[in-house]
Protein backbone atom coordinates (compact mmCIF):
# COMPACT_ATOMS: atom_id res chain seq x y z
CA UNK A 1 17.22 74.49 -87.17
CA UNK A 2 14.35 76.26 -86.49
CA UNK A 3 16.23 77.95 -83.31
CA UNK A 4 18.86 78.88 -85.36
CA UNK A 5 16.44 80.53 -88.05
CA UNK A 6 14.75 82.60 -85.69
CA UNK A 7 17.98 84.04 -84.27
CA UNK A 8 19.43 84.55 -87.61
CA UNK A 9 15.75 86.62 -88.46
CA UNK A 10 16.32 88.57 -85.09
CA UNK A 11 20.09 89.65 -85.55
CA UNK A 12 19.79 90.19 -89.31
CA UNK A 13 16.75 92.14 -89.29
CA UNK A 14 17.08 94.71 -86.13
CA UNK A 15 17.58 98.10 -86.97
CA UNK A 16 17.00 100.03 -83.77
CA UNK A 17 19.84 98.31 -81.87
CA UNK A 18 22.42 100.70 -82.69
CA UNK A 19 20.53 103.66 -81.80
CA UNK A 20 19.73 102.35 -77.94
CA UNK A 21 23.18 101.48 -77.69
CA UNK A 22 24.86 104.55 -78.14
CA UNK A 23 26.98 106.59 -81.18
CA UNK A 24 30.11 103.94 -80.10
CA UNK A 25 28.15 101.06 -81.71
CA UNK A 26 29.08 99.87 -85.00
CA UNK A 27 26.51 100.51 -87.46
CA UNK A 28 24.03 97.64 -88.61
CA UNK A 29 23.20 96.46 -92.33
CA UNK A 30 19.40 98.48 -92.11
CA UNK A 31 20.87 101.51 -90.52
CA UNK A 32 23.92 101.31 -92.71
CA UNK A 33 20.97 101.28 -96.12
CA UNK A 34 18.97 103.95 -94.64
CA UNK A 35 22.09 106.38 -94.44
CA UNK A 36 23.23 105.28 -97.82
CA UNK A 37 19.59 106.28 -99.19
CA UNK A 38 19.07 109.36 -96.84
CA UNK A 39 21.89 110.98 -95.66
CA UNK A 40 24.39 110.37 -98.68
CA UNK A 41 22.26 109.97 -101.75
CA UNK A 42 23.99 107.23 -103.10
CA UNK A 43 21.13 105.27 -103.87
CA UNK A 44 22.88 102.66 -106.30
CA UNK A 45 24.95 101.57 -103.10
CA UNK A 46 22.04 101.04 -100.89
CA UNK A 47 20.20 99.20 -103.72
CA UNK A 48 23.27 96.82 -103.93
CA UNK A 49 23.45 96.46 -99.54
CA UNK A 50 19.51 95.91 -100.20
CA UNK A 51 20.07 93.25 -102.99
CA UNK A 52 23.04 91.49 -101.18
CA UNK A 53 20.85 91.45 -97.75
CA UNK A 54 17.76 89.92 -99.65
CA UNK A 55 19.94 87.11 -101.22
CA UNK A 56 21.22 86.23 -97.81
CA UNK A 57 18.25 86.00 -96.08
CA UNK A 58 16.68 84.04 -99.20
CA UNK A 59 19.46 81.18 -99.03
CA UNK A 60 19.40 81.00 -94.91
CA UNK A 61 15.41 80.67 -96.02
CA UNK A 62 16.01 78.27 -98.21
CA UNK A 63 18.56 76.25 -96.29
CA UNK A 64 15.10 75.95 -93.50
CA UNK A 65 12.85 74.85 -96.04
CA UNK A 66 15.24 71.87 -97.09
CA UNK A 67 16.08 70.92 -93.75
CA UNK A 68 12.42 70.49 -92.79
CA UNK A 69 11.42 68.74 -96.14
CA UNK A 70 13.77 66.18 -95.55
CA UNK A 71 12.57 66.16 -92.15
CA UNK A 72 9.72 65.76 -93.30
CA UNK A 73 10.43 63.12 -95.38
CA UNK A 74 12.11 60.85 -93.08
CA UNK A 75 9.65 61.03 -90.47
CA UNK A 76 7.33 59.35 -93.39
């Protein structure tokens, strides 16, 4: 679990990725939000991209901190 958390922190959170890679690359979620905000002014769609990222990252975070309470648990 905690493998798969760290992964899922280094894949959802990279932003420079698609700029080393080349203009062929599809786009990422932070690059995606920082176009949104900057380049098109449509800040009530980055907002939402911002919102929707923030609740997935808060339920993978919470799916951790189950899994090592009852971990936890168990091993007492």
């Amino acid at each position: 679990m905690i493998t798969l958390t760290l992964l899922f922190i280094g894949i959802f959170g990279s932003f420079t990725i698609p700029y080393l890679v080349g203009g062929n690359a599809p786009q990422m979620l932070g690059v995606t939000m920082t176009n949104y905000l900057t380049q098109y002014m449509r800040r009530l769609d980055a907002v939402t991209i911002a919102v929707i990222a923030f609740i997935i990252a808060a339920a993978v975070g919470a799916l951790y901190v189950v899994s090592v309470s009852r971990r936890e648990r168990h091993a007492l």
